[in-house]
Each structure stands twice: as structure tokens, then as C-alpha cells.
Protein backbone atom coordinates (compact mmCIF):
# COMPACT_ATOMS: atom_id res chain seq x y z
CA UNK A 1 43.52 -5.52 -3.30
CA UNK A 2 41.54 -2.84 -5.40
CA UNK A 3 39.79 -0.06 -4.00
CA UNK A 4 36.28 0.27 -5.23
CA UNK A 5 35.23 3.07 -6.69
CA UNK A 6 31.67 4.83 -6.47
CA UNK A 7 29.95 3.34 -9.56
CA UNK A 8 31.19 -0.52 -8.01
CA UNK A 9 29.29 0.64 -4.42
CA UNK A 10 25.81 -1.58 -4.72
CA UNK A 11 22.94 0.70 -3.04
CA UNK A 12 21.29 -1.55 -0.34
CA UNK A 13 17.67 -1.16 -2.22
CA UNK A 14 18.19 -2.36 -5.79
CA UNK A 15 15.05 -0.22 -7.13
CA UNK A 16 14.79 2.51 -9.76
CA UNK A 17 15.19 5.98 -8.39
CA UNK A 18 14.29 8.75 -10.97
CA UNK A 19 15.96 10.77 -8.59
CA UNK A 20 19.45 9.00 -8.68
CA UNK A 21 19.10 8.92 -12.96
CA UNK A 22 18.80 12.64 -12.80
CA UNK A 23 21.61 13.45 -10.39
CA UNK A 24 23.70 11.06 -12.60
CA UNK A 25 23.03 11.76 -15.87
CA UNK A 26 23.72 15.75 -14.75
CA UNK A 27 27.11 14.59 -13.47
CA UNK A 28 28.05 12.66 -16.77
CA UNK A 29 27.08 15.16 -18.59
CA UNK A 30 29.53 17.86 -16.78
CA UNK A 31 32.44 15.74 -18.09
CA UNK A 32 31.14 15.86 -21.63
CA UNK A 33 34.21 18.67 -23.48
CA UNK A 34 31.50 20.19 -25.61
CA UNK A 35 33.22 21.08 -29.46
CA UNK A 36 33.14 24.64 -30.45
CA UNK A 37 31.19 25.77 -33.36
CA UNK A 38 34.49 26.45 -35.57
CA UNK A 39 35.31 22.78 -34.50
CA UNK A 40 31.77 21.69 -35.13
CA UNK A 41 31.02 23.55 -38.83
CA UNK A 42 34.39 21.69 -40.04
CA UNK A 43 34.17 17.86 -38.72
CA UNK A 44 30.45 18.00 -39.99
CA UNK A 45 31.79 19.45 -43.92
CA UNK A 46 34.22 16.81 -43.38
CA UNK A 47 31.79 14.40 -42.93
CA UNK A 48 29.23 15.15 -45.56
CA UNK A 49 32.40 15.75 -47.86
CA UNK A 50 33.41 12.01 -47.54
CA UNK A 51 29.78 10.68 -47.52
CA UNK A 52 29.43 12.43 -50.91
CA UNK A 53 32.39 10.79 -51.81
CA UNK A 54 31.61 7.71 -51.12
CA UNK A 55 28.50 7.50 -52.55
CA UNK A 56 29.87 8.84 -55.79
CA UNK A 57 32.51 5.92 -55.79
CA UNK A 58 30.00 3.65 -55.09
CA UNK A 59 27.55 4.70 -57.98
CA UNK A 60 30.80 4.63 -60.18
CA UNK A 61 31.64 1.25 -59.17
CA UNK A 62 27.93 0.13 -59.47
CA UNK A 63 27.85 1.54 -63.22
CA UNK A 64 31.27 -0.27 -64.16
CA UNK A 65 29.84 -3.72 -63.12
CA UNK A 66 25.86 -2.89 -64.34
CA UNK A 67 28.01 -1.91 -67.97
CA UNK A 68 30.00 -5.21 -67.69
CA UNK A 69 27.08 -7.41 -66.92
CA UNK A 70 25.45 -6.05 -69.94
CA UNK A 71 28.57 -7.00 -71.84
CA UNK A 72 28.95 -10.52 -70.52
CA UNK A 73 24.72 -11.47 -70.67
């Protein structure tokens, strides 16, 4: 049979305990591996690099049909 593990526990009172949030929420957020800034600075050019690229397909694509539907009507 399993163990449980802390987060299975129930508490005995099932209220909200602002308390509790904050204690957990400071624990989850120890865990969090933070990026560096080199690591940051690229994955966001990366990003915005393929966003702009994918809008300019799209507006490419867009103009190819608006140009045929001109053609066919």
C-alpha cells in the first residue's frame, strides 16, 4: 500500500488559512530554478523572433488567398 505524502494529509478543519497559503506558496516557490539573465535575454529573442515570423507567414498567406479571391470573384 502507498505511503501518503504531505499534500494527501487532509487538515482536520477544512477552512481557509491565509496563514497556511503563505507558508506554501513560499515553499513552492523555493523549488522554482530561476533562469539567468543570459538564459532569459535569448529564449525571449527567440520568442519574439518566431512570433515575427509567424505573423509575417501569416500576412503572406492571407495576401496569396485575398489576391486569389480577387481572381476567382
Amino acid at each position: 500500500m502507498a505511503k501518503k505524502n504531505e499534500a494527501e494529509i487532509a487538515s482536520p478543519d477544512n477552512g481557509f488559512s491565509v496563514n497556511n497559503f503563505v507558508q506554501g506558496a513560499k515553499e513552492e516557490l523555493d523549488k522554482v530554478v530561476w533562469p539567468s539573465r543570459k538564459q532569459l535575454v535569448s529564449e525571449s529573442a527567440a520568442v519574439l523572433l518566431m512570433v515575427t515570423l509567424s505573423a509575417s507567414l501569416i500576412y503572406l498567406v492571407d495576401g496569396l488567398f485575398a489576391w486569389a479571391a480577387k481572381q476567382v470573384f
